[in-house]
PDB file of N, CA and C in Angstrom:
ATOM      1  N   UNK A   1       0.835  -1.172   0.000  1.00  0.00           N
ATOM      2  CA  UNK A   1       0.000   0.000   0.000  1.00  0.00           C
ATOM      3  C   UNK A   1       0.879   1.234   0.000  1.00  0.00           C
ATOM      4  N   UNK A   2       0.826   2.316  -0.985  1.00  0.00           N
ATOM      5  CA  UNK A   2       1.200   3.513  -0.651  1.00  0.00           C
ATOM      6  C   UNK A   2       0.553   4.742  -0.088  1.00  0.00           C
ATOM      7  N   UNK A   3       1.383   5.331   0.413  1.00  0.00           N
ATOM      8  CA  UNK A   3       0.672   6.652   0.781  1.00  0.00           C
ATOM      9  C   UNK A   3       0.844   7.671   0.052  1.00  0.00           C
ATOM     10  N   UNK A   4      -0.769   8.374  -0.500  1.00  0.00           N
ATOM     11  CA  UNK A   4      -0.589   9.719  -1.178  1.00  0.00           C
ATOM     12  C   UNK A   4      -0.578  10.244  -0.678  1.00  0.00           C
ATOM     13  N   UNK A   5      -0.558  12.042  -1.007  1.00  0.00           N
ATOM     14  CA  UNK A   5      -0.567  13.052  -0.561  1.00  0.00           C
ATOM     15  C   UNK A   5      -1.870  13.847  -0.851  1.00  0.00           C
ATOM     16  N   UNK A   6      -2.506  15.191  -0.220  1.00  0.00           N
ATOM     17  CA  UNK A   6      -3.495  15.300  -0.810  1.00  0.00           C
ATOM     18  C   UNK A   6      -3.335  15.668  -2.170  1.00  0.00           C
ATOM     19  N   UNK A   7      -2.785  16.951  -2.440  1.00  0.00           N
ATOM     20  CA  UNK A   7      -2.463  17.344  -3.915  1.00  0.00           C
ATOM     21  C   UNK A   7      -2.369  15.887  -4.974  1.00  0.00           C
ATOM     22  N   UNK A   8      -1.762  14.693  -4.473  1.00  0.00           N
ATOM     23  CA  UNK A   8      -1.833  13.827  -5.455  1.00  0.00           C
ATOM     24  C   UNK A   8      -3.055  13.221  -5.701  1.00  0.00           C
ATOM     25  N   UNK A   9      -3.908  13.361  -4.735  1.00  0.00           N
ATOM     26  CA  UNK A   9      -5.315  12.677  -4.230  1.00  0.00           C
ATOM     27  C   UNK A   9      -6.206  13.766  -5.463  1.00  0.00           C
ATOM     28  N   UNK A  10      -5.970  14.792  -5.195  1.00  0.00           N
ATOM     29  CA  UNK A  10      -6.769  16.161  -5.677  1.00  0.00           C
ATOM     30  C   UNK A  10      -6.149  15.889  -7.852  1.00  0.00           C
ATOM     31  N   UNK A  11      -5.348  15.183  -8.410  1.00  0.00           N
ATOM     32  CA  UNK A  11      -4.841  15.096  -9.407  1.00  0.00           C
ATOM     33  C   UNK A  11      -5.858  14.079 -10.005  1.00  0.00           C
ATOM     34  N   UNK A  12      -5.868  12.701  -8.882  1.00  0.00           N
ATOM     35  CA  UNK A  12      -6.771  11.606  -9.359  1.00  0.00           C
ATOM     36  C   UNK A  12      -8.259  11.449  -9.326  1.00  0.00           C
ATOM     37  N   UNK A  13      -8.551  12.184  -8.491  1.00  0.00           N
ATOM     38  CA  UNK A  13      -9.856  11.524  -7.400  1.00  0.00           C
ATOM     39  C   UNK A  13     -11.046  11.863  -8.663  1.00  0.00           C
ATOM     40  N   UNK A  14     -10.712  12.908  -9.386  1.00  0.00           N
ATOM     41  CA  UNK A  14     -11.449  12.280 -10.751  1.00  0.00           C
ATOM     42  C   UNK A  14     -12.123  11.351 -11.391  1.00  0.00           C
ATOM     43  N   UNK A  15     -10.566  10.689 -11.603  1.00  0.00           N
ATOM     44  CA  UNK A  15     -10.858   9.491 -12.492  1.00  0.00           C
ATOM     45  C   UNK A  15     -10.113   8.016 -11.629  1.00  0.00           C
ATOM     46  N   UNK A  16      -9.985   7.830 -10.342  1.00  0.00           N
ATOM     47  CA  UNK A  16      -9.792   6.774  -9.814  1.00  0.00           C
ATOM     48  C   UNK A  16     -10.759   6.768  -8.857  1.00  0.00           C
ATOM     49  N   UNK A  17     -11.121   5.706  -8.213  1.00  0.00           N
ATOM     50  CA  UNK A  17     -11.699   5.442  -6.772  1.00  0.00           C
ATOM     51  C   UNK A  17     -11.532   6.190  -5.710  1.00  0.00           C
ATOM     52  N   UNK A  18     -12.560   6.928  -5.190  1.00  0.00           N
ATOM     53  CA  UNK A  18     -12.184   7.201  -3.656  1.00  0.00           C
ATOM     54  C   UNK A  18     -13.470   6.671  -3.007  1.00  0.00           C
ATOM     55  N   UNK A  19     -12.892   5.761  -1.987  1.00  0.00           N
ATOM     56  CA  UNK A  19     -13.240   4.877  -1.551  1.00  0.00           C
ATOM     57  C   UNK A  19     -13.227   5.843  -0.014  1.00  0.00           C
ATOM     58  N   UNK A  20     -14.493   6.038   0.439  1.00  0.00           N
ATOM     59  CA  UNK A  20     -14.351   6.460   2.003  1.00  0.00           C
ATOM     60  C   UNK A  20     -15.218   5.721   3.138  1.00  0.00           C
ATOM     61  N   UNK A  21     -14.284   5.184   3.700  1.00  0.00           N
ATOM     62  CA  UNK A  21     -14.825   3.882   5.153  1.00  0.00           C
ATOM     63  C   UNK A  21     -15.456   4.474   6.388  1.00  0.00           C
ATOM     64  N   UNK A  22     -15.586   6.002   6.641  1.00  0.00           N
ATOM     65  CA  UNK A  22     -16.197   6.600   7.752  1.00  0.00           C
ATOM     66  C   UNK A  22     -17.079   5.910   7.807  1.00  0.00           C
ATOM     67  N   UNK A  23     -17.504   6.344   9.294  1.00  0.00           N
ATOM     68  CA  UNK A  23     -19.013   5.543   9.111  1.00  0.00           C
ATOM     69  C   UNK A  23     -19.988   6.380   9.140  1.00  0.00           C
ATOM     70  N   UNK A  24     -21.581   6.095   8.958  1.00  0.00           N
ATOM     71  CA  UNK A  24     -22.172   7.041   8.032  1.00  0.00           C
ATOM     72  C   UNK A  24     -21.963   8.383   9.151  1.00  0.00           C
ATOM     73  N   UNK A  25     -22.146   8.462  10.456  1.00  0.00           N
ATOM     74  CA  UNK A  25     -22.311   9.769  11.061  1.00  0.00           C
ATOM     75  C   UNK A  25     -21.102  10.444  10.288  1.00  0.00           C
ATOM     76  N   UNK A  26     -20.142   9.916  10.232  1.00  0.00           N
ATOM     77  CA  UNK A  26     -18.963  11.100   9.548  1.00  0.00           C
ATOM     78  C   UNK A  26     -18.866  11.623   8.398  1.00  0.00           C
ATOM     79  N   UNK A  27     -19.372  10.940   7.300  1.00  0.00           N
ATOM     80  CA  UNK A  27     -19.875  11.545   6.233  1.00  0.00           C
ATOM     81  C   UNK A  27     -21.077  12.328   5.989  1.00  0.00           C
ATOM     82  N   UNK A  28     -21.936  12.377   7.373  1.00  0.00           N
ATOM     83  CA  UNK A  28     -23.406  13.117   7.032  1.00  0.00           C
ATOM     84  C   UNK A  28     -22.911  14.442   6.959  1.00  0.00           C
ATOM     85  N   UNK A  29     -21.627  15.085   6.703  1.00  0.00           N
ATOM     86  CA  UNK A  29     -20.735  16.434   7.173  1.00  0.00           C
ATOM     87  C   UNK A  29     -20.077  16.722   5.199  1.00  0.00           C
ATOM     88  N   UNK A  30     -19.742  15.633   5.250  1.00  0.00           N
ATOM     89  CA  UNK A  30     -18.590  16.062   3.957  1.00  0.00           C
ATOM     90  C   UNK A  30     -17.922  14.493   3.632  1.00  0.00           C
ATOM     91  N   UNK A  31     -17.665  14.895   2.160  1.00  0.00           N
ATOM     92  CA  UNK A  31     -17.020  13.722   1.122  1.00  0.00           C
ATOM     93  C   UNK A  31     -16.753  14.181   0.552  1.00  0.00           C
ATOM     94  N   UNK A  32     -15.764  13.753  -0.441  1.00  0.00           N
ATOM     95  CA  UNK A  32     -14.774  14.009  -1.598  1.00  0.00           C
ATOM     96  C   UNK A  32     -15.739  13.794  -2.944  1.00  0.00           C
ATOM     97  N   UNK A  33     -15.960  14.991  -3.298  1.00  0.00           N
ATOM     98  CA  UNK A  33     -17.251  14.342  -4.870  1.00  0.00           C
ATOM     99  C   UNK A  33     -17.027  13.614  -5.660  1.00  0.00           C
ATOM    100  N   UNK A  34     -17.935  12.455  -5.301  1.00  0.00           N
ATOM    101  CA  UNK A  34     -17.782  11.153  -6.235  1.00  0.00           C
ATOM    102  C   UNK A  34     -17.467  10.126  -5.621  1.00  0.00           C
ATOM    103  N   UNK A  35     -17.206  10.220  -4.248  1.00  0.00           N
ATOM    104  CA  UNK A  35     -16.088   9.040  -3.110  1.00  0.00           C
ATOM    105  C   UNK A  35     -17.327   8.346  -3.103  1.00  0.00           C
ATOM    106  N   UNK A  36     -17.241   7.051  -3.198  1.00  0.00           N
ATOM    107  CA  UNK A  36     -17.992   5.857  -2.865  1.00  0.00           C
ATOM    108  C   UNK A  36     -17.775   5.645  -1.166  1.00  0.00           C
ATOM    109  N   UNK A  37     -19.283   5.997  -0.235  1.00  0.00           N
ATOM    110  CA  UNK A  37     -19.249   4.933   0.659  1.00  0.00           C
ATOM    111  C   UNK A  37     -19.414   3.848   1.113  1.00  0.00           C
ATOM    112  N   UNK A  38     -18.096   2.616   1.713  1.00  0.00           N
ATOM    113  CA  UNK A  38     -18.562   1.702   2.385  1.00  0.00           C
ATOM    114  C   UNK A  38     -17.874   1.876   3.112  1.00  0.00           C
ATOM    115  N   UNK A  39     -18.731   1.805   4.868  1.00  0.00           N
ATOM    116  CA  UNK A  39     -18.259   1.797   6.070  1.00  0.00           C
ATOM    117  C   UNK A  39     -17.147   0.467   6.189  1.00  0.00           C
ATOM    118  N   UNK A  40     -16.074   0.902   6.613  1.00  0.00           N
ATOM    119  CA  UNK A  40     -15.069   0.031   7.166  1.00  0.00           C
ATOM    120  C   UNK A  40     -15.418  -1.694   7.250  1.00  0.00           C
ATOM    121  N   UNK A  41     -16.612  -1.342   8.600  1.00  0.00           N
ATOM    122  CA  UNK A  41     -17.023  -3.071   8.892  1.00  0.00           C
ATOM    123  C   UNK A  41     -17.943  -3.582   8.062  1.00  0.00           C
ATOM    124  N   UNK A  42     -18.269  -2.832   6.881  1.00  0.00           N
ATOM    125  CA  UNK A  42     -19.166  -3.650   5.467  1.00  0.00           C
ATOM    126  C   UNK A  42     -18.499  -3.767   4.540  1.00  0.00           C
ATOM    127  N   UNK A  43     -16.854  -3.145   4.385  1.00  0.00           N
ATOM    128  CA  UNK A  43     -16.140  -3.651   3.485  1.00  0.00           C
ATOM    129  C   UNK A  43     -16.211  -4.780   2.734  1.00  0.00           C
ATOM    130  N   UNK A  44     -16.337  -6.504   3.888  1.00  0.00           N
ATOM    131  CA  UNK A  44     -15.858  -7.528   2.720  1.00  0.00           C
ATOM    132  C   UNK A  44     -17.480  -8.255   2.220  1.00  0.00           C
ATOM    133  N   UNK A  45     -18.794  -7.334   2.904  1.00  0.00           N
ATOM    134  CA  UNK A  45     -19.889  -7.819   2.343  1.00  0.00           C
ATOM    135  C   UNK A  45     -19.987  -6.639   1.002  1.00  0.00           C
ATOM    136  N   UNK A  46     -19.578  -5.964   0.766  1.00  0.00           N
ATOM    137  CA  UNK A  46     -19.967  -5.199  -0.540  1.00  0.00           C
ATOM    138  C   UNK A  46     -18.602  -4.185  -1.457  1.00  0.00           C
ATOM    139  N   UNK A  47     -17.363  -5.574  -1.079  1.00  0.00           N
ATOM    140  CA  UNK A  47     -16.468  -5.433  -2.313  1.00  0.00           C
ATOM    141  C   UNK A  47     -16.732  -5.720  -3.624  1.00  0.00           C
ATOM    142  N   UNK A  48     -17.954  -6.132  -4.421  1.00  0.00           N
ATOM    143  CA  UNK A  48     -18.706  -6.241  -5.109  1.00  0.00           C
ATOM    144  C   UNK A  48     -19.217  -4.580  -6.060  1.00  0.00           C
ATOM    145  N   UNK A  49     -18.825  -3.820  -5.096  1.00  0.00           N
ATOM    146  CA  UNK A  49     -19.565  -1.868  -5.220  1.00  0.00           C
ATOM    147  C   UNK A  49     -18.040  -1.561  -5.534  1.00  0.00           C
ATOM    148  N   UNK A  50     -16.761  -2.274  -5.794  1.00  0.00           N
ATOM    149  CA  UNK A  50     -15.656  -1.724  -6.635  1.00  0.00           C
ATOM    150  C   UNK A  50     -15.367  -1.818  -7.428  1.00  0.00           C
ATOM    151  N   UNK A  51     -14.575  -1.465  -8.453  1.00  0.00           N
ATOM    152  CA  UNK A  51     -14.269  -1.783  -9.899  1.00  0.00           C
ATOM    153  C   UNK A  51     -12.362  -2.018  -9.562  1.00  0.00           C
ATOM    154  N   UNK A  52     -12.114  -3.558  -9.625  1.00  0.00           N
ATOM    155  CA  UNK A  52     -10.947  -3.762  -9.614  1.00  0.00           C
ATOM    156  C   UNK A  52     -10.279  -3.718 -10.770  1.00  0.00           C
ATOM    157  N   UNK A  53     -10.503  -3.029 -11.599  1.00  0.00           N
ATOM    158  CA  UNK A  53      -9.789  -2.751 -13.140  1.00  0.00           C
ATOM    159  C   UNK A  53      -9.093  -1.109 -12.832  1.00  0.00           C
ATOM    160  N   UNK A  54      -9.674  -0.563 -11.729  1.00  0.00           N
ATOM    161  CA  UNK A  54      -9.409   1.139 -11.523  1.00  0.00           C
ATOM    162  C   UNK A  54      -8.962   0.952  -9.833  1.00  0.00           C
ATOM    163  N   UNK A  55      -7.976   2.155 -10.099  1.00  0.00           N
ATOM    164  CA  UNK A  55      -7.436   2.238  -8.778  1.00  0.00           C
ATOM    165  C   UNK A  55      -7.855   2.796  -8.342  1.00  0.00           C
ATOM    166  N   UNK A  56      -7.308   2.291  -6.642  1.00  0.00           N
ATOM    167  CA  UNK A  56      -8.574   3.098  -5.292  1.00  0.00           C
ATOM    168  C   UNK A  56      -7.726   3.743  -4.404  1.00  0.00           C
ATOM    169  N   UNK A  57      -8.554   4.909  -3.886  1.00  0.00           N
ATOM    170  CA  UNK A  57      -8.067   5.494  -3.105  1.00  0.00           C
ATOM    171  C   UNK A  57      -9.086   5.590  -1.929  1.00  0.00           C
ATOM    172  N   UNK A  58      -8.002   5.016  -0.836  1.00  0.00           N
ATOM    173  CA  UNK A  58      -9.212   4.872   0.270  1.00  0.00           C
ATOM    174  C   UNK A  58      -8.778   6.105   1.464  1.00  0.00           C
ATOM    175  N   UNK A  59     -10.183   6.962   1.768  1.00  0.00           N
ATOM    176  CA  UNK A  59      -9.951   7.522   2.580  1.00  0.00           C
ATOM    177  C   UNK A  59     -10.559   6.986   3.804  1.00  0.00           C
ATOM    178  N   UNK A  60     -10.424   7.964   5.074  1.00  0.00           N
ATOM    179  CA  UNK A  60     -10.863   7.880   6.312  1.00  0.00           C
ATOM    180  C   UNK A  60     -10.680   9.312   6.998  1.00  0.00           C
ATOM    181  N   UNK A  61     -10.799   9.762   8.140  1.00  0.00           N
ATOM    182  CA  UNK A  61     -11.228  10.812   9.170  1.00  0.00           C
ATOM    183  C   UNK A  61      -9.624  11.502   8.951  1.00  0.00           C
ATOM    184  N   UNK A  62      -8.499  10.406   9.571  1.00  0.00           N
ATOM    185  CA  UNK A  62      -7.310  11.008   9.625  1.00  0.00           C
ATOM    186  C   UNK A  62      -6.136  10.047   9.183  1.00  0.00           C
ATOM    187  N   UNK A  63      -6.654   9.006   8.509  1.00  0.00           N
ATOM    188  CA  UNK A  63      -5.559   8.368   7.497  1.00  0.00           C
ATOM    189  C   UNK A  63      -5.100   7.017   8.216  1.00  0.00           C
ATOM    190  N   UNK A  64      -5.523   6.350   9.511  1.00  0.00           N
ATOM    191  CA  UNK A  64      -5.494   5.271  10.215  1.00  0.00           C
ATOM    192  C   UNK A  64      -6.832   4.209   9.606  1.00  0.00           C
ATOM    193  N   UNK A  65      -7.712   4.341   9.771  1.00  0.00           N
ATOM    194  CA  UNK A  65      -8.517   3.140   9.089  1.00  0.00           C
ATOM    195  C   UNK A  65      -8.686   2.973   7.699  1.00  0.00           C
ATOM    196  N   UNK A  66      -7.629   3.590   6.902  1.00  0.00           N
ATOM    197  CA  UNK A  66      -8.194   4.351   5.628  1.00  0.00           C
ATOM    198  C   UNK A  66      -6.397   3.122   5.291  1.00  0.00           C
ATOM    199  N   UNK A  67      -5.670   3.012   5.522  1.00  0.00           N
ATOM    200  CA  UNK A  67      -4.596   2.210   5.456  1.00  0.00           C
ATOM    201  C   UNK A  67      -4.734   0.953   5.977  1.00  0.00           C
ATOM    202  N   UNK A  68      -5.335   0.769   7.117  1.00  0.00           N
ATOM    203  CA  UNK A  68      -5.418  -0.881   6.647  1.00  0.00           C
ATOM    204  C   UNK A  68      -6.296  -1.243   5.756  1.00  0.00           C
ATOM    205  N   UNK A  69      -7.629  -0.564   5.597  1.00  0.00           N
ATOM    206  CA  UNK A  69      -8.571  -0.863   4.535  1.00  0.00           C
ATOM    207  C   UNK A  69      -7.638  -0.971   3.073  1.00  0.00           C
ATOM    208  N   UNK A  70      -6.521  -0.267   2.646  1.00  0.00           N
ATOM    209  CA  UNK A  70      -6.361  -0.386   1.648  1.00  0.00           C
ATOM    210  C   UNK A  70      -5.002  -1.600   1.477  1.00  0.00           C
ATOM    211  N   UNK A  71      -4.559  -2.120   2.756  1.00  0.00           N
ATOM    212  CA  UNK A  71      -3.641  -3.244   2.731  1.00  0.00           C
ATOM    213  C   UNK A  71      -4.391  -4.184   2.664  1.00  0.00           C
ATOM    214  N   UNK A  72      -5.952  -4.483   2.814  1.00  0.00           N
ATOM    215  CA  UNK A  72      -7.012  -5.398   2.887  1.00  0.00           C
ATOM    216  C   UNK A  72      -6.970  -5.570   1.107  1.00  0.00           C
ATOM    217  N   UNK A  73      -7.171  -4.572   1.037  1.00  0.00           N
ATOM    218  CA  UNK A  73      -7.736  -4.270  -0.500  1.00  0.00           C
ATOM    219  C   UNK A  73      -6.823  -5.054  -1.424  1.00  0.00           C
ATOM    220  N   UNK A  74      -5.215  -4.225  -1.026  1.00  0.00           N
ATOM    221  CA  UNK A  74      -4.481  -4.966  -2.359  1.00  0.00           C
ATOM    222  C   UNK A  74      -4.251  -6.376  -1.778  1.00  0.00           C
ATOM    223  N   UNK A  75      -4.483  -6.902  -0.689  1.00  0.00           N
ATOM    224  CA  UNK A  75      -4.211  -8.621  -0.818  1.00  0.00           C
ATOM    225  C   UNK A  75      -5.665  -9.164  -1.505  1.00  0.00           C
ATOM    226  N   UNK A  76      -6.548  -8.591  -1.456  1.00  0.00           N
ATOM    227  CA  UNK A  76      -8.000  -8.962  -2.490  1.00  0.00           C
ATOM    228  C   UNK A  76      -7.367  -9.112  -3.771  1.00  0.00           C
ATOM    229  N   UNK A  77      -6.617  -8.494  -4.596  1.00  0.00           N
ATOM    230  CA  UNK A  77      -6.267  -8.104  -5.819  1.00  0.00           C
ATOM    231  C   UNK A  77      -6.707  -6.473  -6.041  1.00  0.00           C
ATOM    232  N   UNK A  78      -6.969  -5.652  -6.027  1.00  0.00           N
ATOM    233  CA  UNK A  78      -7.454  -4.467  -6.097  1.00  0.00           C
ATOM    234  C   UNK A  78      -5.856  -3.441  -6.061  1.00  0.00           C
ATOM    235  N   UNK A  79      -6.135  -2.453  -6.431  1.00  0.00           N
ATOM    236  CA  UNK A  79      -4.777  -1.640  -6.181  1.00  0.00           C
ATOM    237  C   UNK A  79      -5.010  -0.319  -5.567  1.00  0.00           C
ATOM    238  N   UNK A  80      -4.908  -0.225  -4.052  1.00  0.00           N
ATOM    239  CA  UNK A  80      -5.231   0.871  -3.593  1.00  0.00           C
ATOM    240  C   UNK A  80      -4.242   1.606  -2.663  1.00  0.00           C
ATOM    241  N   UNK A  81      -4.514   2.664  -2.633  1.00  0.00           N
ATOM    242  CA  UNK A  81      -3.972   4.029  -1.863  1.00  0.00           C
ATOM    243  C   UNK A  81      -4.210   4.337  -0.476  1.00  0.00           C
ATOM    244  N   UNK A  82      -3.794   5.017   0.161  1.00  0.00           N
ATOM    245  CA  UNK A  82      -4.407   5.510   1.528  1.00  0.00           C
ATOM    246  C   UNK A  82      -4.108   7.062   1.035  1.00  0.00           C
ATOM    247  N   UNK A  83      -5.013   8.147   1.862  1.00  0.00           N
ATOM    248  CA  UNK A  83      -4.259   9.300   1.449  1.00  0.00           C
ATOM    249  C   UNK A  83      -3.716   9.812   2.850  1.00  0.00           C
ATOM    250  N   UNK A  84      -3.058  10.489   2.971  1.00  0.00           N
ATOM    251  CA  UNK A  84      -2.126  10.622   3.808  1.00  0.00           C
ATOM    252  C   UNK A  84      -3.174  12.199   4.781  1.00  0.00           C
ATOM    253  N   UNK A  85      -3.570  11.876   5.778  1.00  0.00           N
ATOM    254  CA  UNK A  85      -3.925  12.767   6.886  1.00  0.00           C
ATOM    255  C   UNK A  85      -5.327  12.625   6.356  1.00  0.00           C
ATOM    256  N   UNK A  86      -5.855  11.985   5.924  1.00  0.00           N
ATOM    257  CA  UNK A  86      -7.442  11.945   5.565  1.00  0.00           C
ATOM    258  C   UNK A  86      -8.174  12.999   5.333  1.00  0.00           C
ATOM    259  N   UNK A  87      -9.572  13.085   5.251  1.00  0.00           N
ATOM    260  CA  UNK A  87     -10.310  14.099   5.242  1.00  0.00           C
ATOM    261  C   UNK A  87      -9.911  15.387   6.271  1.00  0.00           C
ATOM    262  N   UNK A  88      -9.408  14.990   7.439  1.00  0.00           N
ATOM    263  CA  UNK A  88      -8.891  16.381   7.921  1.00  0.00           C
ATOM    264  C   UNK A  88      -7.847  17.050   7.043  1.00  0.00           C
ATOM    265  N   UNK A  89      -7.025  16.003   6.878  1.00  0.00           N
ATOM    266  CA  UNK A  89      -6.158  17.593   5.630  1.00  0.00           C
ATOM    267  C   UNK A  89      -6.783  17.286   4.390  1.00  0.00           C
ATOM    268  N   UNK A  90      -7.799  16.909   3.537  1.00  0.00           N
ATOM    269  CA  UNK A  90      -8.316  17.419   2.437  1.00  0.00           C
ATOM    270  C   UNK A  90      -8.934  18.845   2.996  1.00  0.00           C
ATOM    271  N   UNK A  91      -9.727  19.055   4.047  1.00  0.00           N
ATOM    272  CA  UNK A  91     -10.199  19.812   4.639  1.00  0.00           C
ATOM    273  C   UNK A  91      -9.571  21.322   4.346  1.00  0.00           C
ATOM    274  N   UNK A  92      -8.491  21.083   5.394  1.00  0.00           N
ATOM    275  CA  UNK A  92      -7.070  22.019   5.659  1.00  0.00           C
ATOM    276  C   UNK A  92      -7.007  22.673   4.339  1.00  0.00           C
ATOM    277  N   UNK A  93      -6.546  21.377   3.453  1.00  0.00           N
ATOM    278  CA  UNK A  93      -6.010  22.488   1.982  1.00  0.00           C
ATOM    279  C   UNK A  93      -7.260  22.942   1.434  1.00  0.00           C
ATOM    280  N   UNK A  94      -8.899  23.388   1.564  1.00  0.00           N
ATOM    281  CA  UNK A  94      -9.589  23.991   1.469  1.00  0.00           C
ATOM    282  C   UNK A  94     -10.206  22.868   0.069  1.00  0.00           C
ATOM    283  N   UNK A  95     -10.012  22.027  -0.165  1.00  0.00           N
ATOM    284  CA  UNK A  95     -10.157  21.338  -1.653  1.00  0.00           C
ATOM    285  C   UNK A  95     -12.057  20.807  -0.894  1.00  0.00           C
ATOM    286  N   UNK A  96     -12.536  20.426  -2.513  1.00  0.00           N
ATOM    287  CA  UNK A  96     -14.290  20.473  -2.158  1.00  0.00           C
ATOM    288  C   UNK A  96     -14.623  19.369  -1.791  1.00  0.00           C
ATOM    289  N   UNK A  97     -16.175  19.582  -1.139  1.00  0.00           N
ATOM    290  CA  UNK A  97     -16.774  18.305  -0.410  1.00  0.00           C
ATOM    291  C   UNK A  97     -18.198  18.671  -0.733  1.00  0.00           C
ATOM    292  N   UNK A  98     -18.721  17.302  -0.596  1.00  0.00           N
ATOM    293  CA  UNK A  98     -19.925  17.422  -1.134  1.00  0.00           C
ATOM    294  C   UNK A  98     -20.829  17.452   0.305  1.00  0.00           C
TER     295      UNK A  98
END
């Protein structure tokens, strides 16, 4: 698993996966437009809601559940990211939320 940065997060999040594991109270606030939610502990019932042909970027609150989710991920086969300080520094660098 690597770690991005946000600016690198803010390059892709376009056109790759962002994958965010909060659980729902933390997203009833803000998401990355377009981030797919599945809460952390529904991960391995609805890995089915990913596209393992496209890479993922998994977020979380502050970049701790958001990294093992994505060491989960690439032993699935999948190829994913963590971003580095989570939604609090997407926050920080002022970048949008839905």
């Amino acid at each position: 698993m690597a770690e991005i940065t946000v600016p690198d997060t803010q390059k892709r999040y376009t056109t790759d996966q962002v994958l965010d594991v909060r659980e729902d109270f933390e997203v009833r606030e803000d998401m990355i437009p377009g981030a797919i939610h599945i809460p952390m502990g529904q991960l391995g019932s609805r890995l089915g809601d990913l596209d393992k042909d496209r890479p993922i970027i998994v977020v979380c609150r502050s970049g701790n559940r958001s990294a093992a989710v994505a060491d989960a991920l690439n032993q699935a086969g999948y190829t994913a990211d963590t971003m580095t300080g989570g939604m609090t520094a997407w926050q920080r660098a002022g970048l949008p939320t839905r």
